[in-house]
C-alpha atoms as a PDB file:
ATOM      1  CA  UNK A   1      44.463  84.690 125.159  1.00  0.00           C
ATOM      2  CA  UNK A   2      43.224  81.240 126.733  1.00  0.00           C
ATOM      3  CA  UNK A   3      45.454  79.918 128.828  1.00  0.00           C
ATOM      4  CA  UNK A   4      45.580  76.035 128.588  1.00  0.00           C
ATOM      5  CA  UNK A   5      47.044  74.040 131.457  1.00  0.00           C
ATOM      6  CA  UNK A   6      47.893  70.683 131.605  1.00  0.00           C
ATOM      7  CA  UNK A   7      48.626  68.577 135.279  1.00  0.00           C
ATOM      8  CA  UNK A   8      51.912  66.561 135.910  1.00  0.00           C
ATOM      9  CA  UNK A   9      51.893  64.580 139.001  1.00  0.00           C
ATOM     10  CA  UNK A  10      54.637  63.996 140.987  1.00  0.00           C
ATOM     11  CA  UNK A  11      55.623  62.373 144.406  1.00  0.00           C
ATOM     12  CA  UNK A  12      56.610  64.315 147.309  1.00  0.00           C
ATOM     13  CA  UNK A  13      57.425  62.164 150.575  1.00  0.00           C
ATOM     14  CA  UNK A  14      54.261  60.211 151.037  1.00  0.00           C
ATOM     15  CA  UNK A  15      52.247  62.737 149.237  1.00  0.00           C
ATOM     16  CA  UNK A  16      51.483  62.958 145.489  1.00  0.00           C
ATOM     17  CA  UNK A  17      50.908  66.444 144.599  1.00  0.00           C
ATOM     18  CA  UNK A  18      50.463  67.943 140.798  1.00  0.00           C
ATOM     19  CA  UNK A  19      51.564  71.236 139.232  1.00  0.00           C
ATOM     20  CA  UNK A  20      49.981  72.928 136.860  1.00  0.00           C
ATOM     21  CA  UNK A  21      52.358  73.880 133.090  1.00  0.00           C
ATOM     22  CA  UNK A  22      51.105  76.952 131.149  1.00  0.00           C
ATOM     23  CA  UNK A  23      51.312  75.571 127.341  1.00  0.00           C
ATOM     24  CA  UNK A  24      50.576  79.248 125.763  1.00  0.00           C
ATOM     25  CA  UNK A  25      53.420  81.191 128.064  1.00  0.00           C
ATOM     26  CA  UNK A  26      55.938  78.419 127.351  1.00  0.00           C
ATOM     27  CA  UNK A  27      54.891  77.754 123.285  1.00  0.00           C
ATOM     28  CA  UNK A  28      55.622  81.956 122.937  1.00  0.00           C
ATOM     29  CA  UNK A  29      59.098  81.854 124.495  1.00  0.00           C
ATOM     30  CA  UNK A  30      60.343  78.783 122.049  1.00  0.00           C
ATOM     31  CA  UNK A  31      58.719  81.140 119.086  1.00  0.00           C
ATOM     32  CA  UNK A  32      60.374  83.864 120.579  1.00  0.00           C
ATOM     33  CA  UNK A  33      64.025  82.024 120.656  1.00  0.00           C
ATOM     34  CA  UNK A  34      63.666  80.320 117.391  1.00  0.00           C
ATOM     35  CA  UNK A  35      62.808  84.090 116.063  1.00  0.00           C
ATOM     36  CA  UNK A  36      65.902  85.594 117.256  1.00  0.00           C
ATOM     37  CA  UNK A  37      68.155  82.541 116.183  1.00  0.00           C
ATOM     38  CA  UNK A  38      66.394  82.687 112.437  1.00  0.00           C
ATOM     39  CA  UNK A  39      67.205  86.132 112.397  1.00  0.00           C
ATOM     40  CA  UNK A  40      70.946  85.562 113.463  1.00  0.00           C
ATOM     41  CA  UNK A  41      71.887  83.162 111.131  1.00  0.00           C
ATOM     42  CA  UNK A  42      70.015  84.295 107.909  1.00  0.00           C
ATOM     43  CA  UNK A  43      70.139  88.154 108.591  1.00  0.00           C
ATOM     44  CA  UNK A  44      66.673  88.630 108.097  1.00  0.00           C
ATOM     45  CA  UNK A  45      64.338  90.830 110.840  1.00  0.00           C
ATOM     46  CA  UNK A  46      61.724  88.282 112.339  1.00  0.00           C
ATOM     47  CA  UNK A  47      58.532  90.739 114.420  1.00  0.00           C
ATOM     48  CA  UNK A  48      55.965  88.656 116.971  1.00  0.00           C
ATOM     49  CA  UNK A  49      52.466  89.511 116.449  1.00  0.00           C
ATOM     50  CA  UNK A  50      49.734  88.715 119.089  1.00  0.00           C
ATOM     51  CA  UNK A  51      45.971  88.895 118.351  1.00  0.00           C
ATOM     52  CA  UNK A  52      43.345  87.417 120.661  1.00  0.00           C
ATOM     53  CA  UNK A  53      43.701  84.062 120.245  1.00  0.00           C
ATOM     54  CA  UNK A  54      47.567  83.437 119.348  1.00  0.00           C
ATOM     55  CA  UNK A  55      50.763  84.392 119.403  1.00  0.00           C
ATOM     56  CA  UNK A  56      53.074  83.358 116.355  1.00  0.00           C
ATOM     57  CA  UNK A  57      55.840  84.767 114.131  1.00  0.00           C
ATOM     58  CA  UNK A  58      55.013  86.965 111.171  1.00  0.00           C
ATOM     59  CA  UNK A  59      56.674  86.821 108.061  1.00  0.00           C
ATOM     60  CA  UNK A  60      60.179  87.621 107.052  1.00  0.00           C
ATOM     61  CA  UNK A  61      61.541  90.720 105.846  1.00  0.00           C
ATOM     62  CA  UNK A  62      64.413  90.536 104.255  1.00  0.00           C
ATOM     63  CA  UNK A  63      67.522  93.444 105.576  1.00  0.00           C
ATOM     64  CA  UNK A  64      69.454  94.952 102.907  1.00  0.00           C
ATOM     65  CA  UNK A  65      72.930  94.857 103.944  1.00  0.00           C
ATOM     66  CA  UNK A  66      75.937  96.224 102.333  1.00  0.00           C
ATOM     67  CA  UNK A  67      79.785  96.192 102.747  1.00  0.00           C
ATOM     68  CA  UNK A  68      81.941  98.833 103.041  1.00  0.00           C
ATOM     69  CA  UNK A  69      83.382  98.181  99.372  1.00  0.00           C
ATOM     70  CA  UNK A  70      80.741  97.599  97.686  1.00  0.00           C
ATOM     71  CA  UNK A  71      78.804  98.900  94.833  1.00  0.00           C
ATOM     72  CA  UNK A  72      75.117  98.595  94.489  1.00  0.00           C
ATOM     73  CA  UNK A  73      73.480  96.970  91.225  1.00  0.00           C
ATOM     74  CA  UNK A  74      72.861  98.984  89.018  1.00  0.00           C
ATOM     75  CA  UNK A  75      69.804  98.786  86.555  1.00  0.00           C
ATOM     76  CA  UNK A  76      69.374 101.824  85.249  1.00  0.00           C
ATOM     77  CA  UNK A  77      72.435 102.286  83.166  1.00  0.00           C
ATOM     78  CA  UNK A  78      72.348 101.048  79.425  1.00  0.00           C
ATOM     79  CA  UNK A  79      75.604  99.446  80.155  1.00  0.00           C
ATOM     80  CA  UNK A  80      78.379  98.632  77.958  1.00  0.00           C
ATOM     81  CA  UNK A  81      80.191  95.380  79.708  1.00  0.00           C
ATOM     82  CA  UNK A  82      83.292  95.436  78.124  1.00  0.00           C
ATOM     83  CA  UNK A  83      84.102  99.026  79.613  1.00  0.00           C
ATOM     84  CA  UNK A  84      87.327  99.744  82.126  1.00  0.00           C
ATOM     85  CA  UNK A  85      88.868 102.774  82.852  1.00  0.00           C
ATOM     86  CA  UNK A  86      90.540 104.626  85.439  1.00  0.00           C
ATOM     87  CA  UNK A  87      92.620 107.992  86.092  1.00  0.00           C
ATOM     88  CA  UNK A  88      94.306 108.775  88.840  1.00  0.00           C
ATOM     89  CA  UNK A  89      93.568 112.061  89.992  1.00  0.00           C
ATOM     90  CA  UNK A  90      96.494 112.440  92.369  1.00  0.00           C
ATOM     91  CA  UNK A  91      99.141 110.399  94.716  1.00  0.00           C
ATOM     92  CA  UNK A  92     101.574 111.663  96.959  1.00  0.00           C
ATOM     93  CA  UNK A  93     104.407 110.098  99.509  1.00  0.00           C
ATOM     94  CA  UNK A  94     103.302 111.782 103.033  1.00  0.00           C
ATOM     95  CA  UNK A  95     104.556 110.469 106.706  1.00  0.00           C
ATOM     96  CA  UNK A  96     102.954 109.518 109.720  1.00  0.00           C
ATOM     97  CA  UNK A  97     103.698 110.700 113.263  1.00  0.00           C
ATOM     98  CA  UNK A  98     106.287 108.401 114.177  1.00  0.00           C
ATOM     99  CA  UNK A  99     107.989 109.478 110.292  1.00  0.00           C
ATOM    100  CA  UNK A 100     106.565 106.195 108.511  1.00  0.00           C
ATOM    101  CA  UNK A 101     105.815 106.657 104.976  1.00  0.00           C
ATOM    102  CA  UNK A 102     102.769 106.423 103.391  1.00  0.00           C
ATOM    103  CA  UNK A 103     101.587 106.298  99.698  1.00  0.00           C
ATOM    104  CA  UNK A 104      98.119 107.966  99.248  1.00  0.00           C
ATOM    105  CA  UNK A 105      96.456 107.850  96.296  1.00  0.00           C
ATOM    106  CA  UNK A 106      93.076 109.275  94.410  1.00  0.00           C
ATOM    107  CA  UNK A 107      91.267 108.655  91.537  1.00  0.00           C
ATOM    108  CA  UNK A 108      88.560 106.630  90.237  1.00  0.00           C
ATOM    109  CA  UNK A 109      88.074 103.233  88.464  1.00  0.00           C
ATOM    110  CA  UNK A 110      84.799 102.425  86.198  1.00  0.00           C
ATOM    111  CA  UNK A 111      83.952  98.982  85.052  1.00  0.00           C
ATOM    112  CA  UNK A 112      80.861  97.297  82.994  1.00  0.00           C
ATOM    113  CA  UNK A 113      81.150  94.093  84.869  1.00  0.00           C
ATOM    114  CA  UNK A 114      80.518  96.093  88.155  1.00  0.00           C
ATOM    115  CA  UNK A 115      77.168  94.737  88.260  1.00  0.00           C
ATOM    116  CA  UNK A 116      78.277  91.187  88.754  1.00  0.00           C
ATOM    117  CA  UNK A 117      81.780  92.024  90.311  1.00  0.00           C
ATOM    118  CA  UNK A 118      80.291  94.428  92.861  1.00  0.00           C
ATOM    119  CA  UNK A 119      83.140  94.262  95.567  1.00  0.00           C
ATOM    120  CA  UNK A 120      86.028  96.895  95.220  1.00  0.00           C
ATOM    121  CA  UNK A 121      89.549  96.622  96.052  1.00  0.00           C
ATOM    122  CA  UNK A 122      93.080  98.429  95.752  1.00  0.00           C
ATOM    123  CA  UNK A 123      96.208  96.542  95.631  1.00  0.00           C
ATOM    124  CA  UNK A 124      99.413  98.313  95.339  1.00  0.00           C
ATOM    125  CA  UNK A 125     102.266  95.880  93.769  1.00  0.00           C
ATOM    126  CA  UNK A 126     105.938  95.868  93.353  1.00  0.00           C
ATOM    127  CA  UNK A 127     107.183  96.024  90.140  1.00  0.00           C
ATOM    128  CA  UNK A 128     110.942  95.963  91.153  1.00  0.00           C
ATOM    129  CA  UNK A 129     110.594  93.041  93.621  1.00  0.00           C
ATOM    130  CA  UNK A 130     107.924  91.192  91.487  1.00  0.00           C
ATOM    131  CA  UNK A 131     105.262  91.087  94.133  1.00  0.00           C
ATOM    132  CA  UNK A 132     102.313  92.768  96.187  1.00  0.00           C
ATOM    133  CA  UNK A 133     103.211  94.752  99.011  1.00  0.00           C
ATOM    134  CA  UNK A 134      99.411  95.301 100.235  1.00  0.00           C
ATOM    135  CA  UNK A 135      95.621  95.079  99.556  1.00  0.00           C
ATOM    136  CA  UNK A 136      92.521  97.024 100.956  1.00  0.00           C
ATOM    137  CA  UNK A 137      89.016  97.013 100.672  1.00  0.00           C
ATOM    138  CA  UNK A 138      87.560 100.534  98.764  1.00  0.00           C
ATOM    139  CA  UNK A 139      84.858 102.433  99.880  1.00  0.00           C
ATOM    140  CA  UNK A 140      83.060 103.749  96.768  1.00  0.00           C
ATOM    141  CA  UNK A 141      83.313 107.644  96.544  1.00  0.00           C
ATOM    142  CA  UNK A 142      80.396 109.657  94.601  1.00  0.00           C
ATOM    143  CA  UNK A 143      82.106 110.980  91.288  1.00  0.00           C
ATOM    144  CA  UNK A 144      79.031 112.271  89.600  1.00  0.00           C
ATOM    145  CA  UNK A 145      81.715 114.017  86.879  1.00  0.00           C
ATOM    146  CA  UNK A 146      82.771 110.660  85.635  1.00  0.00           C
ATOM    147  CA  UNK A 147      79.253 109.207  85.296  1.00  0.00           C
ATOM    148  CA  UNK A 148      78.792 112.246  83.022  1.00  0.00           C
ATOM    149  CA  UNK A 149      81.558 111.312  81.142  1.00  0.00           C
ATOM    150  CA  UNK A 150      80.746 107.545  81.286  1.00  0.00           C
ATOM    151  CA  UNK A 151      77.516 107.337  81.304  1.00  0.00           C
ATOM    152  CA  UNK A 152      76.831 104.014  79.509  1.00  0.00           C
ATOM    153  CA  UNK A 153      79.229 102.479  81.855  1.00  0.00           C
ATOM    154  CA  UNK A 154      77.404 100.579  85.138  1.00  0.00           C
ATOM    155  CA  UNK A 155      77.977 102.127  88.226  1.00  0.00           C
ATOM    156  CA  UNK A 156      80.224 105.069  86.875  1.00  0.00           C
ATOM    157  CA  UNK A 157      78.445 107.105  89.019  1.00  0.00           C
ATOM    158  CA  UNK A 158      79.972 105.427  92.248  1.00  0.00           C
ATOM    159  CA  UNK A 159      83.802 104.945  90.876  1.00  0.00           C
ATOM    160  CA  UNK A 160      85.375 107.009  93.028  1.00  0.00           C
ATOM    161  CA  UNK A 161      88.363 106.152  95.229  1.00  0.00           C
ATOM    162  CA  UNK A 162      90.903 107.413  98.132  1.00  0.00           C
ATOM    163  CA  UNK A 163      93.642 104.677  99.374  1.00  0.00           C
ATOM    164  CA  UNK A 164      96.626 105.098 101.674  1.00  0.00           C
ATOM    165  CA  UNK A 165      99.301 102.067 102.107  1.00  0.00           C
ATOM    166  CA  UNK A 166     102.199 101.893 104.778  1.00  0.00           C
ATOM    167  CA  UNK A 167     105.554 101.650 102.366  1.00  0.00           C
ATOM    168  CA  UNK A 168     107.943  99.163 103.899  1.00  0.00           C
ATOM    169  CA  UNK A 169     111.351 100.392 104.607  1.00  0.00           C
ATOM    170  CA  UNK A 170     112.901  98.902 101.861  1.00  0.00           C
ATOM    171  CA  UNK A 171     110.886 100.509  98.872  1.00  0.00           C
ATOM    172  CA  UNK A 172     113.386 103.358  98.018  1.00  0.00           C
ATOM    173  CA  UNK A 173     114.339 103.573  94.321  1.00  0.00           C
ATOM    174  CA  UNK A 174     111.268 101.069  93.713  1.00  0.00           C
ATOM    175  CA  UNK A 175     108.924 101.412  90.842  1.00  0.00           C
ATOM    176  CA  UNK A 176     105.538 100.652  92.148  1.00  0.00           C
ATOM    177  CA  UNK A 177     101.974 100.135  90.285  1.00  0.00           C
ATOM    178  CA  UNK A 178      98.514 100.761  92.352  1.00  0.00           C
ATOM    179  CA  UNK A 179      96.016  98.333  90.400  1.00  0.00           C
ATOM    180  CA  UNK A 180      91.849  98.864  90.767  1.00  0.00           C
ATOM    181  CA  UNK A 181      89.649  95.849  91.142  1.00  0.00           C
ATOM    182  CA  UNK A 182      86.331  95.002  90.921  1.00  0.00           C
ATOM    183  CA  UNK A 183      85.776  91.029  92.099  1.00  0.00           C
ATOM    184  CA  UNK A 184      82.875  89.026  93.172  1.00  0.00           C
ATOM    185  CA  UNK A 185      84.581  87.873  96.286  1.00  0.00           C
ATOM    186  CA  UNK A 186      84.068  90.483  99.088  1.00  0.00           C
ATOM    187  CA  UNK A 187      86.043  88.585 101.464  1.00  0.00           C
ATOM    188  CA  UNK A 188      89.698  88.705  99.652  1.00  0.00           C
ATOM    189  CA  UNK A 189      88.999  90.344  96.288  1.00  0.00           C
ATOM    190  CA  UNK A 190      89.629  87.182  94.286  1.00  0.00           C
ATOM    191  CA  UNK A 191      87.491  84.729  92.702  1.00  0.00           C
ATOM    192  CA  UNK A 192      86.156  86.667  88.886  1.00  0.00           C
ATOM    193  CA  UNK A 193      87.785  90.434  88.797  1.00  0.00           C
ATOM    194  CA  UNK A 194      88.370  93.225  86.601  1.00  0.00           C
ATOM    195  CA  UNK A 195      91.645  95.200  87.114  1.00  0.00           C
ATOM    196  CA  UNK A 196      93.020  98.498  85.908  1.00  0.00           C
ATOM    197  CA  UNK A 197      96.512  98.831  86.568  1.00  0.00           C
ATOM    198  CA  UNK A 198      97.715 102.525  86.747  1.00  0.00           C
ATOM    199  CA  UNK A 199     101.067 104.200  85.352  1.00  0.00           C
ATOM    200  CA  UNK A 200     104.231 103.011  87.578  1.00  0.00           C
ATOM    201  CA  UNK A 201     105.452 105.351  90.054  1.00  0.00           C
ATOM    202  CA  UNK A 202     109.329 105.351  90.966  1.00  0.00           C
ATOM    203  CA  UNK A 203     109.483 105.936  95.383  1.00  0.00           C
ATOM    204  CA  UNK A 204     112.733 108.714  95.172  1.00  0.00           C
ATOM    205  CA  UNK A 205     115.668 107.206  96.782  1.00  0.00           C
ATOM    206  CA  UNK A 206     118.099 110.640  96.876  1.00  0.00           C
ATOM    207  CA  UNK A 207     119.050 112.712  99.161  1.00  0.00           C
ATOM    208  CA  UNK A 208     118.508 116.311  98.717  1.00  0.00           C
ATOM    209  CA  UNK A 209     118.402 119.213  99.647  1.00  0.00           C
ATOM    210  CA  UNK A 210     118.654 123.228  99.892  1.00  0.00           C
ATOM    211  CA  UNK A 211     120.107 126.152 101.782  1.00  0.00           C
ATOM    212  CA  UNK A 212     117.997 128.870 100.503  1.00  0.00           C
ATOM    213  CA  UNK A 213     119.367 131.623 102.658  1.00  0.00           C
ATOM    214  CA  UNK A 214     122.502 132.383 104.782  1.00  0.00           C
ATOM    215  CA  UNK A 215     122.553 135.546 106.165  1.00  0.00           C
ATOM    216  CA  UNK A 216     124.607 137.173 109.127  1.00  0.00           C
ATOM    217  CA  UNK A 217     122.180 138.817 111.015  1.00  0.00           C
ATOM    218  CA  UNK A 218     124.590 140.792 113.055  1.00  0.00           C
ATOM    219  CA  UNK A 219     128.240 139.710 114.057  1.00  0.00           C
ATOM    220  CA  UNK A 220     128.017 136.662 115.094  1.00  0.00           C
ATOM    221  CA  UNK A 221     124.769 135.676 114.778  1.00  0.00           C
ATOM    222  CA  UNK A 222     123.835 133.193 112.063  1.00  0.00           C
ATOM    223  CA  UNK A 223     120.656 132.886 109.921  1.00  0.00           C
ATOM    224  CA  UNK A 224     120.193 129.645 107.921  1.00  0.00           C
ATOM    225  CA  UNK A 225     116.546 128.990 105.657  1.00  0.00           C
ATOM    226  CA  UNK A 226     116.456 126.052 103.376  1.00  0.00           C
ATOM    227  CA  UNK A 227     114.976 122.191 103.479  1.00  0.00           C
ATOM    228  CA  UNK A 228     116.156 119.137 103.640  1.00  0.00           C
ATOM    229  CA  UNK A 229     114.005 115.854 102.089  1.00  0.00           C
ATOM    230  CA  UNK A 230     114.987 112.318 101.619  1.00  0.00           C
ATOM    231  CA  UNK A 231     113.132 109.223 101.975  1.00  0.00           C
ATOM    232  CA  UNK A 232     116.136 107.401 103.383  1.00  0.00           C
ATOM    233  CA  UNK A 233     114.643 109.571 106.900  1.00  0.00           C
ATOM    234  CA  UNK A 234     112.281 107.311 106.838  1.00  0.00           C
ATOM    235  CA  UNK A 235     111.603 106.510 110.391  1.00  0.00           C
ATOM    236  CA  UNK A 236     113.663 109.506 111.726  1.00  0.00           C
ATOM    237  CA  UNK A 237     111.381 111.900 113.294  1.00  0.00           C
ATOM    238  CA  UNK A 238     113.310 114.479 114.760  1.00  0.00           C
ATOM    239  CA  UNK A 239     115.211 116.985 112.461  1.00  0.00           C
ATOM    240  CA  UNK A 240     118.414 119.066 113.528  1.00  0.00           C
ATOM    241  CA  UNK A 241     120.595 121.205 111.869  1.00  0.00           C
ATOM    242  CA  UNK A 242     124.080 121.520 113.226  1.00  0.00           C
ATOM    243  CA  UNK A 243     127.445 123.784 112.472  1.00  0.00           C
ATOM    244  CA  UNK A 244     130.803 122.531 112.495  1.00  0.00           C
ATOM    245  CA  UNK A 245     134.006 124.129 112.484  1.00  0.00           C
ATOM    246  CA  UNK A 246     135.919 123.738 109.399  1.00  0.00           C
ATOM    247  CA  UNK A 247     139.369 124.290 110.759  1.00  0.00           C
ATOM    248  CA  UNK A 248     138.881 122.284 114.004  1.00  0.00           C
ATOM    249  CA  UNK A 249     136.218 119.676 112.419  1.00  0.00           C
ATOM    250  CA  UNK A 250     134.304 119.883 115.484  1.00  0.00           C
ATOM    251  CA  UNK A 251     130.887 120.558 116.072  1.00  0.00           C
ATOM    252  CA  UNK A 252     129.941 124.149 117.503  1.00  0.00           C
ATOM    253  CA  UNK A 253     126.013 124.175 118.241  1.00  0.00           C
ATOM    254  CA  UNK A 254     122.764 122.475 116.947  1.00  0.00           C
ATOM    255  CA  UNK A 255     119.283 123.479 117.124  1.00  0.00           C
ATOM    256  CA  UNK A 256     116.418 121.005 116.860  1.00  0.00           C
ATOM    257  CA  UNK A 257     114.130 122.008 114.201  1.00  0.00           C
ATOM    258  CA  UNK A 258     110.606 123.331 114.291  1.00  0.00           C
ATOM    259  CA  UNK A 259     109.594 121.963 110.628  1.00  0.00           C
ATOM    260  CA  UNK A 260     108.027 124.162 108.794  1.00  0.00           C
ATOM    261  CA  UNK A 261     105.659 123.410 105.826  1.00  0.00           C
ATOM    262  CA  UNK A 262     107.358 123.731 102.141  1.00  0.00           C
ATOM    263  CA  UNK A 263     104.565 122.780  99.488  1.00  0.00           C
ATOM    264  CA  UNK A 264     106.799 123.411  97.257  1.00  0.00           C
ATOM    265  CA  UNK A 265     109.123 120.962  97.965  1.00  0.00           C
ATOM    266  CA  UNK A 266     106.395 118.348  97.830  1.00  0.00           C
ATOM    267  CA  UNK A 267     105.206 119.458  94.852  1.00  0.00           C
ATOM    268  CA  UNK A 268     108.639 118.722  93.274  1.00  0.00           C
ATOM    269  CA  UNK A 269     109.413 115.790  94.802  1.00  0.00           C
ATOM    270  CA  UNK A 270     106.235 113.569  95.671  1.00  0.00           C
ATOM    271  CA  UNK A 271     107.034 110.736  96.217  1.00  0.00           C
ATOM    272  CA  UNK A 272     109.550 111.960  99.261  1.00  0.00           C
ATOM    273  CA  UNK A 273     107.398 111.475 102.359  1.00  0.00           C
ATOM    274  CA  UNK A 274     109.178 114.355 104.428  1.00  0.00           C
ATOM    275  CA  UNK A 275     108.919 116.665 101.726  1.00  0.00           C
ATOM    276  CA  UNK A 276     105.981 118.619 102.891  1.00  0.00           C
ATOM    277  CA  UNK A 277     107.735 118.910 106.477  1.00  0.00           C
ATOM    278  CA  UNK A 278     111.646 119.385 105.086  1.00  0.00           C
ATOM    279  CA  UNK A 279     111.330 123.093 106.008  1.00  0.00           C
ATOM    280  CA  UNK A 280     113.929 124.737 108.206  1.00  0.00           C
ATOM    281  CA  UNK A 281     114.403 128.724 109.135  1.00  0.00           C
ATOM    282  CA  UNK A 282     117.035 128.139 112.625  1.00  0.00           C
ATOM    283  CA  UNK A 283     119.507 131.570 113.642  1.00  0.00           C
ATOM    284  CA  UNK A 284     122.491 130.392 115.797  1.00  0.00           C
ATOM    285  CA  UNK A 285     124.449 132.313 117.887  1.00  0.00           C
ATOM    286  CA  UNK A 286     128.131 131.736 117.175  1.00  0.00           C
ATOM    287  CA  UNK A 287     131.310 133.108 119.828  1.00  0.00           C
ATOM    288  CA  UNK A 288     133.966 134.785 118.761  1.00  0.00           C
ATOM    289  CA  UNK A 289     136.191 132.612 118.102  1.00  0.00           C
ATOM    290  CA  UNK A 290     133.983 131.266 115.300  1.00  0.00           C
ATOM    291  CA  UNK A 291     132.360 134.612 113.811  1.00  0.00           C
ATOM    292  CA  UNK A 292     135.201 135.256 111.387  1.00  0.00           C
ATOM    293  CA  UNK A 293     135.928 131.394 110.897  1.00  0.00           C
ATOM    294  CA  UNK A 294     134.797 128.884 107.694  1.00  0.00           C
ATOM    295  CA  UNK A 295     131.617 127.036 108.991  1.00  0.00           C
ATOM    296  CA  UNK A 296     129.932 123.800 107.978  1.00  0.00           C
ATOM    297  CA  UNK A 297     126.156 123.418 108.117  1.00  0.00           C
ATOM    298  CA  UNK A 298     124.783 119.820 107.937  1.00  0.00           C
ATOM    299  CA  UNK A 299     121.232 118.528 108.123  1.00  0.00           C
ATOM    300  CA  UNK A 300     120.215 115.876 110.407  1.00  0.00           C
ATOM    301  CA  UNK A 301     117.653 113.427 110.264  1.00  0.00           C
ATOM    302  CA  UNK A 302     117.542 110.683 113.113  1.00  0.00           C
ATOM    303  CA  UNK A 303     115.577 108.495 115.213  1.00  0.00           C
ATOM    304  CA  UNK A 304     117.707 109.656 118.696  1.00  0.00           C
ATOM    305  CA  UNK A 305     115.755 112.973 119.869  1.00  0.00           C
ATOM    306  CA  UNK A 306     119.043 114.468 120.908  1.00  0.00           C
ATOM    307  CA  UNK A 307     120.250 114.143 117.476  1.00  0.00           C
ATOM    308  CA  UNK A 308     122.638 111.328 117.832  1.00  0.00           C
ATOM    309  CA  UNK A 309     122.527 107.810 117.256  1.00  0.00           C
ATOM    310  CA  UNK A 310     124.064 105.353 114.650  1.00  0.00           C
ATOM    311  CA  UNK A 311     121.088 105.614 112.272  1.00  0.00           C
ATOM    312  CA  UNK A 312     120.746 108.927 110.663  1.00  0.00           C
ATOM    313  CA  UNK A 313     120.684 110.959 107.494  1.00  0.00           C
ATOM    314  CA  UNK A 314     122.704 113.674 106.710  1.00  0.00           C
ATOM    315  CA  UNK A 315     123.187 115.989 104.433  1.00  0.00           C
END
């Protein structure tokens, strides 16, 4: 590469001196800068090339980029644009760790106008209160099943969905819809869109429950099975099961509870979110004085790990 200098003078004391500027070094670091800021802004990959002579940018190649939600264009399908349907395959009402509900849904959502509404979104909506509780972008899940069964339908093939939404604490005895979009704004799932609104589910607001077995293991020793779901627990993490005295209405002894899984129970119920976990198999020990005596078992769910506290639910 030749390297072309040009001479600046400049005044030093009495002295005027010069200093030489290398035009090729300095000409590659502004390509070099306006490369990488191109590339920034227009998300395109810019490469510098050098051959004997020169040093200059070569062209742009374009990046694909996608977002999480969306769906790629699909031009291979003999597609009917007026198509939209959806099935959901299954939802359930599950809790978190600190006994939050959630609503988790999946299923799968195929629309003709996919192509130019390529952006995917679940919203799940009140229908009691008249208004939407929460949005979230979809990642497309592979449902090759449905593009068998669609298959003149763009972008069948990519349909698939799995959601989960935090249900505020004052859903219980709600009926609530979970609608499918496709949109062309990825940003907030607005702008043109395509819904499919799914059958209404009602969030179970009663309290029940079930002593399966009570058994006296041996004098004075008490064996009690059953479960105990409600969504009105919602928030109340620790479980206890305590025995009161029917004569003296005061409490003998409580056991925290290990829960134990009852698939069952959320099978039944599932929209209850501590039905999976509403198990309970606990043996007390009772004294004497209370082996012969009329008992009362009760079911706690609270927020106080000791069992207390003003905000529980019993049963």
């Amino acid at each position: 590469m030749e390297d072309k200098r040009r001479y600046k003078l400049y005044k030093h004391g009495k002295l005027w001196c010069c200093t030489a500027v290398t035009i090729a070094s300095l000409t590659i670091g502004m390509a070099a800068l306006h490369a990488d800021a191109y590339a920034d802004n227009n998300q395109i990959t810019t490469s510098l090339v050098t051959d004997s002579s020169t040093s200059r940018p070569a062209p742009a190649q374009a990046v694909a980029t996608t977002t999480e939600n969306e769906v790629p264009v699909d031009q291979a399908t003999v597609n009917n644009p007026s198509a939209n349907n959806g099935w959901l395959d299954h939802y359930q009402v599950t809790t978190d760790e600190n006994g939050q509900n959630i609503f988790r849904a999946s299923g799968w959502h195929a629309c003709g106008q996919s192509n130019g509404e390529r952006y995917r979104y679940a919203i799940l909506y009140d229908n009691t209160a008249k208004g939407e509780i929460s949005r979230q972008r979809v990642a497309p899940v592979d449902r090759p099943d449905v593009q068998a069964t669609y298959p003149k339908t763009a972008n069948s093939r990519f349909s698939g969905f799995n959601v989960s939404f935090v249900l505020p604490s004052n859903i219980n005895g709600h009926s609530i819809s979970l609608v499918a979009r496709y949109s062309n704004d990825a940003i907030n799932g607005e702008g043109q869109q395509t819904d499919f609104w799914f059958a209404p589910v009602i969030i179970d607001n009663t309290n029940r429950a079930n002593l399966d077995q009570i058994a006296s293991v041996q004098s004075a020793v008490l064996h009690l099975r059953g479960w105990h779901a409600s969504n009105q627990a919602s928030g109340k993490k620790y479980h206890y099961i305590i025995i009161y005295d029917q004569t003296s209405n005061q409490e003998i002894a409580r056991q925290l509870v290990t829960p134990i899984q009852r698939p069952d129970v959320a099978q039944t119920f599932p929209t209850i979110g501590n039905a999976a976990g509403s198990g309970f198999d606990v043996t007390f020990k009772l004294t004497p004085q209370y082996s012969q005596g009329a008992v009362t078992v009760v079911s706690r769910w609270t927020n106080d790990p000791v069992g207390n506290g003003t905000d529980t639910t019993d049963f």
